[in-house]
ModelCIF file with pLDDT and N, C-alpha, C, O atoms, coordinates in Angstrom:
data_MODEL
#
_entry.id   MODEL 
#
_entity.id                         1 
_entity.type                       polymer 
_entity.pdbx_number_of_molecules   1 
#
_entity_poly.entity_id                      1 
_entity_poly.type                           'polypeptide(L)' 
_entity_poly.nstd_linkage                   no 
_entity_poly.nstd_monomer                   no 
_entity_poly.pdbx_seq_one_letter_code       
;(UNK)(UNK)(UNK)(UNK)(UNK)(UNK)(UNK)(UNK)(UNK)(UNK)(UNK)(UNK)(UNK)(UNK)(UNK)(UNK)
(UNK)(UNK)(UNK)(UNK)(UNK)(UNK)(UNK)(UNK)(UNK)(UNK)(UNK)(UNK)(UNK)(UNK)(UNK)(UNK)
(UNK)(UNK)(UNK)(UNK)(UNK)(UNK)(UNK)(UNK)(UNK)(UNK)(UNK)(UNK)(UNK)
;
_entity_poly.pdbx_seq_one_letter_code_can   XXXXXXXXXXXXXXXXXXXXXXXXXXXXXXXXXXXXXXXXXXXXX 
_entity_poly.pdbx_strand_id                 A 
#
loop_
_entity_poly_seq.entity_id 
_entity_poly_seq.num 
_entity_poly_seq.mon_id 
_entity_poly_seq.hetero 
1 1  UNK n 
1 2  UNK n 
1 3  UNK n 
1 4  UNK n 
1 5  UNK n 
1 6  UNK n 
1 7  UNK n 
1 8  UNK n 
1 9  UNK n 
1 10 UNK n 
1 11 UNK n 
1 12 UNK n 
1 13 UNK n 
1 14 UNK n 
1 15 UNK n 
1 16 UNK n 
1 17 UNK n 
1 18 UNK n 
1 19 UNK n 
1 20 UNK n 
1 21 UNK n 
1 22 UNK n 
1 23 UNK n 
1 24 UNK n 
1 25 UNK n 
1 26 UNK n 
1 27 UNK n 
1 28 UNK n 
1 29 UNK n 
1 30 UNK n 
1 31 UNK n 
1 32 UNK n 
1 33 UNK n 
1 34 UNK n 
1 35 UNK n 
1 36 UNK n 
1 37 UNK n 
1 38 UNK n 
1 39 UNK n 
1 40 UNK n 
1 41 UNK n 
1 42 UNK n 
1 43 UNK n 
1 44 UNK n 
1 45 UNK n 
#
_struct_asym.id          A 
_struct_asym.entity_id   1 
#
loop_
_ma_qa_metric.id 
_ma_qa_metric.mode 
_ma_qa_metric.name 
_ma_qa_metric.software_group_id 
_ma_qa_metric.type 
1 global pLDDT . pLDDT 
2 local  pLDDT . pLDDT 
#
_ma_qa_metric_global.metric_id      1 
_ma_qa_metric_global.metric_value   92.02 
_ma_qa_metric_global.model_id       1 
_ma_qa_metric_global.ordinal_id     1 
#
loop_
_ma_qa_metric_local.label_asym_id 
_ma_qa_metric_local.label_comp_id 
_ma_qa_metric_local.label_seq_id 
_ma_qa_metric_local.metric_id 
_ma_qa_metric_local.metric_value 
_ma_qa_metric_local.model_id 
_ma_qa_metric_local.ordinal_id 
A UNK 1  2 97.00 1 1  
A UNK 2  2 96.00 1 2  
A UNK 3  2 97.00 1 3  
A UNK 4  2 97.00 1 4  
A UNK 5  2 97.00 1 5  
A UNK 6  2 96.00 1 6  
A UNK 7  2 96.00 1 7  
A UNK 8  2 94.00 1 8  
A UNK 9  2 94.00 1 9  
A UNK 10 2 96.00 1 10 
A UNK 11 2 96.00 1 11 
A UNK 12 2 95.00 1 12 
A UNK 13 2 96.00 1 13 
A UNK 14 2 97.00 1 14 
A UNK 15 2 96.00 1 15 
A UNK 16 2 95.00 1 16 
A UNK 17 2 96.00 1 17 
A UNK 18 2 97.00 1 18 
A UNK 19 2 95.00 1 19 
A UNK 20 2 94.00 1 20 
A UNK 21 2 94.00 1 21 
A UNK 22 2 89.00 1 22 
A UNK 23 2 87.00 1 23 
A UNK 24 2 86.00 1 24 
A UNK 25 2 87.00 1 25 
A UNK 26 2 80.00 1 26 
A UNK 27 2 82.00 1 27 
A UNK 28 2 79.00 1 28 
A UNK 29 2 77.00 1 29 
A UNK 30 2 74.00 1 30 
A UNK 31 2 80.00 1 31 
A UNK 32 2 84.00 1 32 
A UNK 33 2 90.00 1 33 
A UNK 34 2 92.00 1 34 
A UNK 35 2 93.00 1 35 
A UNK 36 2 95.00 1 36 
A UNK 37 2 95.00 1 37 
A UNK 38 2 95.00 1 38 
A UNK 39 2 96.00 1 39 
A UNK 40 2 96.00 1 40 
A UNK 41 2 94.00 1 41 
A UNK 42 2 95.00 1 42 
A UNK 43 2 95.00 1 43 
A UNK 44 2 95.00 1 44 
A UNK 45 2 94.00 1 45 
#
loop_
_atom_site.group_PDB 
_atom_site.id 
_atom_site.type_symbol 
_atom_site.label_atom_id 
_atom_site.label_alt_id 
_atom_site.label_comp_id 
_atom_site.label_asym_id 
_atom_site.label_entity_id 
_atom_site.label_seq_id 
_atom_site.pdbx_PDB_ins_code 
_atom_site.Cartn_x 
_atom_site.Cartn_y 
_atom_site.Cartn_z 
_atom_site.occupancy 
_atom_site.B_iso_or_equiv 
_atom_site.pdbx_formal_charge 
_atom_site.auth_seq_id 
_atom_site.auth_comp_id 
_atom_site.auth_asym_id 
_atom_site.auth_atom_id 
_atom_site.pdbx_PDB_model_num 
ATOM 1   N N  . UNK A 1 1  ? 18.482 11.491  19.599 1.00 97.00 ? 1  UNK A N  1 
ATOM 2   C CA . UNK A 1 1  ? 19.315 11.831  20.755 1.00 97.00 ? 1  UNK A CA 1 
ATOM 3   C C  . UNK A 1 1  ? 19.293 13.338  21.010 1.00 97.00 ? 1  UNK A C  1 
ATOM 4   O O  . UNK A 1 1  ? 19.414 13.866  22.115 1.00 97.00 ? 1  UNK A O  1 
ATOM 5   N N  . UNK A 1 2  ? 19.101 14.040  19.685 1.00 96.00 ? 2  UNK A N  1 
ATOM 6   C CA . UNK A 1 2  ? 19.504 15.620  20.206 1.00 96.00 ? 2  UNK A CA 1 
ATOM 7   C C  . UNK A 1 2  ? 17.926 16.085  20.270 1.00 96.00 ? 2  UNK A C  1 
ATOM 8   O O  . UNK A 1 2  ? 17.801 17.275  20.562 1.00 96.00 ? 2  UNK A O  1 
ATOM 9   N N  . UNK A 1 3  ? 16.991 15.538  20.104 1.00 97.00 ? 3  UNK A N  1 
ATOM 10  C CA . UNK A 1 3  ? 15.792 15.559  20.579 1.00 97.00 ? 3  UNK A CA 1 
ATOM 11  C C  . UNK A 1 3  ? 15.368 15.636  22.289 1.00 97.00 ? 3  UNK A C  1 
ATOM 12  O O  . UNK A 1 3  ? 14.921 16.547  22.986 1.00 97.00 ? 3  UNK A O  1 
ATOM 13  N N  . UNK A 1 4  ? 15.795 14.025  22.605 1.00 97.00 ? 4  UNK A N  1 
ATOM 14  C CA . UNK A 1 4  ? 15.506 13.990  23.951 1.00 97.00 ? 4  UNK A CA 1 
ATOM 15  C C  . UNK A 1 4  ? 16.673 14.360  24.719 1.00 97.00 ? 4  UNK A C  1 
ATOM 16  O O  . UNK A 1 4  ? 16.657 14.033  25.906 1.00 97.00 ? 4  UNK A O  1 
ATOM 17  N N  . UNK A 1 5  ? 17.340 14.768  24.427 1.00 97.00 ? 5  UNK A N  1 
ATOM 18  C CA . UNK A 1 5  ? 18.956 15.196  25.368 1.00 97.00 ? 5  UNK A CA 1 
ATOM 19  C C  . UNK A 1 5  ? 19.125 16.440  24.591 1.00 97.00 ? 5  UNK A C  1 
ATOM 20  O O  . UNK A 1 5  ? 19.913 16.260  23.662 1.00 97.00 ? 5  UNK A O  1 
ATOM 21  N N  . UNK A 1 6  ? 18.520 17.991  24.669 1.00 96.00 ? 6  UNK A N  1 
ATOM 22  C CA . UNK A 1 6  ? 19.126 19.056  24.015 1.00 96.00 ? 6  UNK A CA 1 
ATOM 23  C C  . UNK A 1 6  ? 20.300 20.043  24.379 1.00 96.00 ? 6  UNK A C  1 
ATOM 24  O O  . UNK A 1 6  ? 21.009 20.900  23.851 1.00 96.00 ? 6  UNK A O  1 
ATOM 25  N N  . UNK A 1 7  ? 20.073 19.369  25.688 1.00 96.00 ? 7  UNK A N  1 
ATOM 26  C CA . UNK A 1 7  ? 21.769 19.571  26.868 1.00 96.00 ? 7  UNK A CA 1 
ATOM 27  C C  . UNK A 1 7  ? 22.737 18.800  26.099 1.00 96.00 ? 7  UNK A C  1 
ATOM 28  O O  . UNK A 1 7  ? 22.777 17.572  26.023 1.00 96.00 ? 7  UNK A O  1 
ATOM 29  N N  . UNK A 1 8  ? 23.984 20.150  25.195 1.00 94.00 ? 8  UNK A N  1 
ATOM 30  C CA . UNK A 1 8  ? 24.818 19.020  24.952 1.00 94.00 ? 8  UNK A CA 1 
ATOM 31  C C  . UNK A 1 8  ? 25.672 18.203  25.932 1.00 94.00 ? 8  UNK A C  1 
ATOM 32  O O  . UNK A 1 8  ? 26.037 17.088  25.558 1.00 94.00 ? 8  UNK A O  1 
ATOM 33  N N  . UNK A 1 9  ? 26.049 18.671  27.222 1.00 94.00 ? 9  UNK A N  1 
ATOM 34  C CA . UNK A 1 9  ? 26.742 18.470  28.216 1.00 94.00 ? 9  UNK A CA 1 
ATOM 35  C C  . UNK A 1 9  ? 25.876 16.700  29.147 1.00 94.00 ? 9  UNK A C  1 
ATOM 36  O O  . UNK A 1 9  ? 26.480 16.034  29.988 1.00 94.00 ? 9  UNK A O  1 
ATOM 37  N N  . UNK A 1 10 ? 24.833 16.472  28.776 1.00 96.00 ? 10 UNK A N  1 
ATOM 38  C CA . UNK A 1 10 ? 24.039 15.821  29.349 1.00 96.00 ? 10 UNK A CA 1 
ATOM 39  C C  . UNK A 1 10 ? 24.211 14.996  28.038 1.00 96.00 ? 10 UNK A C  1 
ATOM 40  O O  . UNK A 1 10 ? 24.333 13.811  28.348 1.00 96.00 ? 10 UNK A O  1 
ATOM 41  N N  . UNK A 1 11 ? 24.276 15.209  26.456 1.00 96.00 ? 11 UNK A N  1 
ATOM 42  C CA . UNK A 1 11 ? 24.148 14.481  25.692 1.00 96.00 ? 11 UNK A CA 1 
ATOM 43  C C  . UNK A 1 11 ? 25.384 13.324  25.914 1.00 96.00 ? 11 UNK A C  1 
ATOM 44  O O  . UNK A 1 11 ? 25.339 12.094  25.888 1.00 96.00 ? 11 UNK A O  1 
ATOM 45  N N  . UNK A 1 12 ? 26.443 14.223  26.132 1.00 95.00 ? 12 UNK A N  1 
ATOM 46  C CA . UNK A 1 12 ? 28.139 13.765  25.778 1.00 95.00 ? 12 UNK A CA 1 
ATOM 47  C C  . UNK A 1 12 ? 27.949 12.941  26.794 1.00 95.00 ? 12 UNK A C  1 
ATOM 48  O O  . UNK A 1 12 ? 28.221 11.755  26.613 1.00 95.00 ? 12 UNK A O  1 
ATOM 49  N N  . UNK A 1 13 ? 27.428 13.391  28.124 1.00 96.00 ? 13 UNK A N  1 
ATOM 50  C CA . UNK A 1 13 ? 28.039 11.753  29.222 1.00 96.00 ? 13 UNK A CA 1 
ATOM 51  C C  . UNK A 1 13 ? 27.591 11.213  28.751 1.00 96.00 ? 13 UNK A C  1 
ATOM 52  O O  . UNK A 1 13 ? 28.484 10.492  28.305 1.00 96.00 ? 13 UNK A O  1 
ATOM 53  N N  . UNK A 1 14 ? 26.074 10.608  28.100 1.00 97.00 ? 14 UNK A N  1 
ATOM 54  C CA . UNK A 1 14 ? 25.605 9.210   28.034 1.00 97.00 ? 14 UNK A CA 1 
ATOM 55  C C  . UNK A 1 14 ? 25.941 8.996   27.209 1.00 97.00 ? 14 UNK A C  1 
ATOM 56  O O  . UNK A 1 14 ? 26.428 7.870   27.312 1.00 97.00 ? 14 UNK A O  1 
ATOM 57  N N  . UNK A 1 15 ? 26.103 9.527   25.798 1.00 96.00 ? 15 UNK A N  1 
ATOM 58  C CA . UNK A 1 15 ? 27.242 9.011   24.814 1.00 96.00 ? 15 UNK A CA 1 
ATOM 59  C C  . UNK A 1 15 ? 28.709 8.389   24.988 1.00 96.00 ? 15 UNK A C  1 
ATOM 60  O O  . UNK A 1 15 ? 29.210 7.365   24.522 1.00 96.00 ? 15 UNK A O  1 
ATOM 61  N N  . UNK A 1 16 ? 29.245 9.458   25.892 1.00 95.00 ? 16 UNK A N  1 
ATOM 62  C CA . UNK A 1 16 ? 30.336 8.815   26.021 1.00 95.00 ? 16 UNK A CA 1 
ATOM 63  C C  . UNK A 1 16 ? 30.491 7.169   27.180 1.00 95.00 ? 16 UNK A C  1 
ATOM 64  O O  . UNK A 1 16 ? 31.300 6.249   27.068 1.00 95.00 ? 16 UNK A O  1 
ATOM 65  N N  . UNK A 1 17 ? 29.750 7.293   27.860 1.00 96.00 ? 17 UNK A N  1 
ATOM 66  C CA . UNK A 1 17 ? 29.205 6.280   28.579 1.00 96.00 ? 17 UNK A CA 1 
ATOM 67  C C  . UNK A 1 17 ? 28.950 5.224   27.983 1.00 96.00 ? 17 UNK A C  1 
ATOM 68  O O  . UNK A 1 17 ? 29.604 4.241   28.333 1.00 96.00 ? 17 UNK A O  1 
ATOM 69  N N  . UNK A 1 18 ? 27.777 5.033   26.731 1.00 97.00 ? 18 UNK A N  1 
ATOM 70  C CA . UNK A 1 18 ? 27.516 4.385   25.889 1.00 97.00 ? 18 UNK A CA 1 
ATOM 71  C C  . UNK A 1 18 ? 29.167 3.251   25.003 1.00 97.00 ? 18 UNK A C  1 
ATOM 72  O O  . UNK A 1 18 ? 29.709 2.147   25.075 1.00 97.00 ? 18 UNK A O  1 
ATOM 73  N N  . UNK A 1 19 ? 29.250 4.466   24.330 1.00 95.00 ? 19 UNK A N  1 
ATOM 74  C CA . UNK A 1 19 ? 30.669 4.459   23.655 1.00 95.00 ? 19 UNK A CA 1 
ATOM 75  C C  . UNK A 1 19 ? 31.865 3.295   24.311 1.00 95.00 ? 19 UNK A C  1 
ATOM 76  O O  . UNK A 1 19 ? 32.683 2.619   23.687 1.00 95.00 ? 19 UNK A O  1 
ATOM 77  N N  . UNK A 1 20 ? 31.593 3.370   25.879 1.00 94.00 ? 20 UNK A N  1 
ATOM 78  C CA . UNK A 1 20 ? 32.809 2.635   26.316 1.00 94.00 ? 20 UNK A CA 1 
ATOM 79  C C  . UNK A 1 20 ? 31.814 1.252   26.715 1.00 94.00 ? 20 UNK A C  1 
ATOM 80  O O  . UNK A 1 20 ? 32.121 0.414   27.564 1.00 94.00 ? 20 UNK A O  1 
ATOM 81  N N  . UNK A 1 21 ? 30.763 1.242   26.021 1.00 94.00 ? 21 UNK A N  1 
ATOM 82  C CA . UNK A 1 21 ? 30.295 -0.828  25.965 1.00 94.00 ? 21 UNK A CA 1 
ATOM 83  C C  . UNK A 1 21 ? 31.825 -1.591  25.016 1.00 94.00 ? 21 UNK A C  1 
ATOM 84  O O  . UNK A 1 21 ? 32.257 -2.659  25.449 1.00 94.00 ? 21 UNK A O  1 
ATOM 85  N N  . UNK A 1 22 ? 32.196 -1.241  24.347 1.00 89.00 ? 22 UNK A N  1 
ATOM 86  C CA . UNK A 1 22 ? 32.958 -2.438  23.886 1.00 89.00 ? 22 UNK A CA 1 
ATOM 87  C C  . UNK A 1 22 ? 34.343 -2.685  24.704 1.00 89.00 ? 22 UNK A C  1 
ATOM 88  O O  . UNK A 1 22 ? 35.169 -3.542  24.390 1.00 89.00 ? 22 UNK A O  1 
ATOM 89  N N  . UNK A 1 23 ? 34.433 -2.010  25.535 1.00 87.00 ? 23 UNK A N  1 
ATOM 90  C CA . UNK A 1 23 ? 35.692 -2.201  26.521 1.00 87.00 ? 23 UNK A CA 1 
ATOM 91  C C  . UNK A 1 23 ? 35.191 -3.309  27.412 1.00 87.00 ? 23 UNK A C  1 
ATOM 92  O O  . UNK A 1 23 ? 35.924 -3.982  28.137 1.00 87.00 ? 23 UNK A O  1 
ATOM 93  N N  . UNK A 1 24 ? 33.981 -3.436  27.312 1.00 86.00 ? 24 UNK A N  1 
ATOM 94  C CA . UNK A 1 24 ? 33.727 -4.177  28.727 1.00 86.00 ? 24 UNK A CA 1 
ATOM 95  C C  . UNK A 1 24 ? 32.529 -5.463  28.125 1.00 86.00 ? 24 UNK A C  1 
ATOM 96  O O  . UNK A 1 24 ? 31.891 -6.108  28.957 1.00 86.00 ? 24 UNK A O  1 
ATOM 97  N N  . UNK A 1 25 ? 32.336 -5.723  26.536 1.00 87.00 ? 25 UNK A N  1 
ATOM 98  C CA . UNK A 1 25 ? 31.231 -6.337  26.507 1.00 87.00 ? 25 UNK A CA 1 
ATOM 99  C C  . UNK A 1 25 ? 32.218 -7.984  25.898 1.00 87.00 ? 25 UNK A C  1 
ATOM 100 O O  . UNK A 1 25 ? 33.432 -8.163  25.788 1.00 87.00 ? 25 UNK A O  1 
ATOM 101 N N  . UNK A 1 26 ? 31.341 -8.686  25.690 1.00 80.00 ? 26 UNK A N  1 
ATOM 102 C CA . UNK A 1 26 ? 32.402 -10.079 25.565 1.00 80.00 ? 26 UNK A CA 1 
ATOM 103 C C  . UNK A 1 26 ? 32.511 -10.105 24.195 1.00 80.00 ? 26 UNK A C  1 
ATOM 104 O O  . UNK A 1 26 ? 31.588 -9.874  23.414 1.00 80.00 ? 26 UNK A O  1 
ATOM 105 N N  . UNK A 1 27 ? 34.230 -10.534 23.757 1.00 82.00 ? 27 UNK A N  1 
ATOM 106 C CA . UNK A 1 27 ? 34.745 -10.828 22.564 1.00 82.00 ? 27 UNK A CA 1 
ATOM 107 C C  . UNK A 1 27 ? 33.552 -11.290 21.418 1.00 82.00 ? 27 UNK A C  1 
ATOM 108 O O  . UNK A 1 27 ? 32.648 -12.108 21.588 1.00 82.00 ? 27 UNK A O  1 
ATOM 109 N N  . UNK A 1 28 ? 33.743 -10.792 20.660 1.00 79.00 ? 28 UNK A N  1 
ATOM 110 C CA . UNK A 1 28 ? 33.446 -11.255 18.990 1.00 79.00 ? 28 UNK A CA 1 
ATOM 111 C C  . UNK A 1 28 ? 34.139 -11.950 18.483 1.00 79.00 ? 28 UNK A C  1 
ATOM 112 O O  . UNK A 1 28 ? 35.272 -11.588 18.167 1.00 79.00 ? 28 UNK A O  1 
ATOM 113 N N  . UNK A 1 29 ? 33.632 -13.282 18.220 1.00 77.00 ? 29 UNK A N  1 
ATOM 114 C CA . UNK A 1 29 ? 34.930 -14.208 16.559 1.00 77.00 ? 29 UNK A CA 1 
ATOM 115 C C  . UNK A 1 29 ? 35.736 -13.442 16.038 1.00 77.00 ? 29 UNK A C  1 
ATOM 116 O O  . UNK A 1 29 ? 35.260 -12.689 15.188 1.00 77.00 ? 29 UNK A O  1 
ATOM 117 N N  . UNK A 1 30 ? 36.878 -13.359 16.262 1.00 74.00 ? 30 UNK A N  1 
ATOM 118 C CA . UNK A 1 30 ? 38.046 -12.739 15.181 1.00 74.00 ? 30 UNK A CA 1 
ATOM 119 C C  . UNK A 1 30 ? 38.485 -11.383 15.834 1.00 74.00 ? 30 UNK A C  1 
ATOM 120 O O  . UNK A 1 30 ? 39.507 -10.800 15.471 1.00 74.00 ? 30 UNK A O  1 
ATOM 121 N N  . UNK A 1 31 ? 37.676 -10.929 16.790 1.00 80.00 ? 31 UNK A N  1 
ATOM 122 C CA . UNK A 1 31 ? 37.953 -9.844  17.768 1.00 80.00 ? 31 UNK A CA 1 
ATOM 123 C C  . UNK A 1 31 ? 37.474 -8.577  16.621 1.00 80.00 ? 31 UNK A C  1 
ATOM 124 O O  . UNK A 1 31 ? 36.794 -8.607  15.595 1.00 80.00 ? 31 UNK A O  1 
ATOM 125 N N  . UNK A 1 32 ? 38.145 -7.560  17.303 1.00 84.00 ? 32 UNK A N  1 
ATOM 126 C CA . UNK A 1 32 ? 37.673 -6.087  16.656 1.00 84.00 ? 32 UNK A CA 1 
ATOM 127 C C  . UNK A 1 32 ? 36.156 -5.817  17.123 1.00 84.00 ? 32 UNK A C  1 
ATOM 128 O O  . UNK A 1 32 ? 35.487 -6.533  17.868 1.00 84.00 ? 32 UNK A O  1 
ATOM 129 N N  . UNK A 1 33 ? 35.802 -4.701  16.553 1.00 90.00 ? 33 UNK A N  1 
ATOM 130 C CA . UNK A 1 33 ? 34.966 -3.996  17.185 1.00 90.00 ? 33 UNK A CA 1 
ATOM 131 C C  . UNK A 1 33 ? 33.671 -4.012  16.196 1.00 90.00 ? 33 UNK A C  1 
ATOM 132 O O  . UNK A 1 33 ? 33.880 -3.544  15.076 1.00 90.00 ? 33 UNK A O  1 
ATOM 133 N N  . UNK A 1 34 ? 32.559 -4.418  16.428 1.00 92.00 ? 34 UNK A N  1 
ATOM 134 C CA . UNK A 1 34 ? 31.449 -4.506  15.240 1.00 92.00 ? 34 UNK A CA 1 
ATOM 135 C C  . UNK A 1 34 ? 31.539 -2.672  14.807 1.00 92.00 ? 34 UNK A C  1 
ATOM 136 O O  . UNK A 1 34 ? 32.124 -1.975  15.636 1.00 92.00 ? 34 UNK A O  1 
ATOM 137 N N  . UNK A 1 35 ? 31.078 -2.105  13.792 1.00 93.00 ? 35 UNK A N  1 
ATOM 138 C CA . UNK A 1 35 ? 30.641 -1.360  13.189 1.00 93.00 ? 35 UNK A CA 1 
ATOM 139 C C  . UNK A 1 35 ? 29.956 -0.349  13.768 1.00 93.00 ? 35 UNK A C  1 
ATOM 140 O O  . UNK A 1 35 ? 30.443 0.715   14.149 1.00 93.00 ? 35 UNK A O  1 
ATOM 141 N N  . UNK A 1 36 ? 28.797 -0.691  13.836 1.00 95.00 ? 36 UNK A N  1 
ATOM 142 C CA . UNK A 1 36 ? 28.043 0.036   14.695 1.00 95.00 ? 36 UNK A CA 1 
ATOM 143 C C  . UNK A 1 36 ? 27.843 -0.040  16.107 1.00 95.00 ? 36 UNK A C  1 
ATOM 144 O O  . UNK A 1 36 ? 26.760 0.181   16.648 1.00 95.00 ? 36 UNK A O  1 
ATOM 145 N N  . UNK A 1 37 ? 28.981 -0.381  16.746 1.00 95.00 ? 37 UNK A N  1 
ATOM 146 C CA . UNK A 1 37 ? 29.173 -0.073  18.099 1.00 95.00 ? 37 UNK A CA 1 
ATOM 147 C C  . UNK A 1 37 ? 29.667 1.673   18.088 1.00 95.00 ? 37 UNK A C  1 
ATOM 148 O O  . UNK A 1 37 ? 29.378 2.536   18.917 1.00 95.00 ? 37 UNK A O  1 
ATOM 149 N N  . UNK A 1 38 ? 30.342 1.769   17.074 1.00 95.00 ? 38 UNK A N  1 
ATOM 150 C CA . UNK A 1 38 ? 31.128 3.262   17.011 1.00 95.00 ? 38 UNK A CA 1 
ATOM 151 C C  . UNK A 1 38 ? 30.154 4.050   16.658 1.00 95.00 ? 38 UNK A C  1 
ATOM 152 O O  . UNK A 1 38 ? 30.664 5.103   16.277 1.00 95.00 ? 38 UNK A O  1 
ATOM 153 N N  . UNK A 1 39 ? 28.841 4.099   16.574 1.00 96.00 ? 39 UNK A N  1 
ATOM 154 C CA . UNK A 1 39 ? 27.866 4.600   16.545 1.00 96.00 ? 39 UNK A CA 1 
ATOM 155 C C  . UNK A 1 39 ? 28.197 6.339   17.157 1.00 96.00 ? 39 UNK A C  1 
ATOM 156 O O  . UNK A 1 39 ? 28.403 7.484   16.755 1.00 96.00 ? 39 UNK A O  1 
ATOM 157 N N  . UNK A 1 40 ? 28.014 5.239   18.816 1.00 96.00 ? 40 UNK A N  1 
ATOM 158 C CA . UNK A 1 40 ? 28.347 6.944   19.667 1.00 96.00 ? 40 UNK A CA 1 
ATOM 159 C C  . UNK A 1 40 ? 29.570 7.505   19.577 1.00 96.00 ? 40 UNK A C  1 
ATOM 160 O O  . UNK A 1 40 ? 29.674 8.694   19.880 1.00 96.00 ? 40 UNK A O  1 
ATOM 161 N N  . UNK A 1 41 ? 30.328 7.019   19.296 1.00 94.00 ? 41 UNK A N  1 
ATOM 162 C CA . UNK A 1 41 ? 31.445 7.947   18.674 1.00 94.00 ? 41 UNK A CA 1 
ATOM 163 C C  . UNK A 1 41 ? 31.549 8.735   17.455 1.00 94.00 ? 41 UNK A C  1 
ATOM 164 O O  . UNK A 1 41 ? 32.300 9.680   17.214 1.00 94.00 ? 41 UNK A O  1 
ATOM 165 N N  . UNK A 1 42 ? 30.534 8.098   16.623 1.00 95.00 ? 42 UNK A N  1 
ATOM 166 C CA . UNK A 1 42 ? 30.334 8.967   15.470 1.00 95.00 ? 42 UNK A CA 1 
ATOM 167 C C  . UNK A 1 42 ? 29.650 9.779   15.841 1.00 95.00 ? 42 UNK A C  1 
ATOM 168 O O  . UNK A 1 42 ? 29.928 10.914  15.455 1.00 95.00 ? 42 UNK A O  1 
ATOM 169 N N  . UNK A 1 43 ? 28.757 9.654   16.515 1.00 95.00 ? 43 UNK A N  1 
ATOM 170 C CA . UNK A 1 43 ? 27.693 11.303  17.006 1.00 95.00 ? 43 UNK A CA 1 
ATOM 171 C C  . UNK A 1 43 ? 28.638 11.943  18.166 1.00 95.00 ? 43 UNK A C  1 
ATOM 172 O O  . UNK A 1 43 ? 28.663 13.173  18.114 1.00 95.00 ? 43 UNK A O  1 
ATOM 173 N N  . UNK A 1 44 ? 29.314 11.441  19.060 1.00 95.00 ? 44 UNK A N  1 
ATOM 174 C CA . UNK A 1 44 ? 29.695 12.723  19.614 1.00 95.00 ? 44 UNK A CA 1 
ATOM 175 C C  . UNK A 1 44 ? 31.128 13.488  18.709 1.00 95.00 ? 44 UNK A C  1 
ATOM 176 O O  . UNK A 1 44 ? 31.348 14.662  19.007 1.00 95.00 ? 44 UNK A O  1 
ATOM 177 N N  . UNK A 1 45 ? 32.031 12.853  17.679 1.00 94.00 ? 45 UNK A N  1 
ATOM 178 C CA . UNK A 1 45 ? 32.159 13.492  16.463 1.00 94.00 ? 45 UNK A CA 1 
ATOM 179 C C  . UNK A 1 45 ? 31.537 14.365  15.624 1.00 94.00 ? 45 UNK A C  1 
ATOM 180 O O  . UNK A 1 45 ? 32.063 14.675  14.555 1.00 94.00 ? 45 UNK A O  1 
#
């Protein structure tokens, strides 16, 4: 990511963009959020 996006300002929208798939993607068994969905939240952390 910090390869092809060295704009951090360009990095953060599509991350943060990214980041908000589980608001909008369909329920999981037992609900909560898989793991590595928080992916982009861990990198823009």
């Amino acid at each position: 990511a910090a390869r092809l996006y060295p704009d951090p300002a360009e990095r953060i929208a599509l991350l943060l963009a990214w980041a908000g798939f589980p608001a909008h993607a369909p329920p999981v068994p037992g609900g909560g959020t898989p793991w590595y969905e928080l992916a982009p939240e861990r990198l823009l952390t």
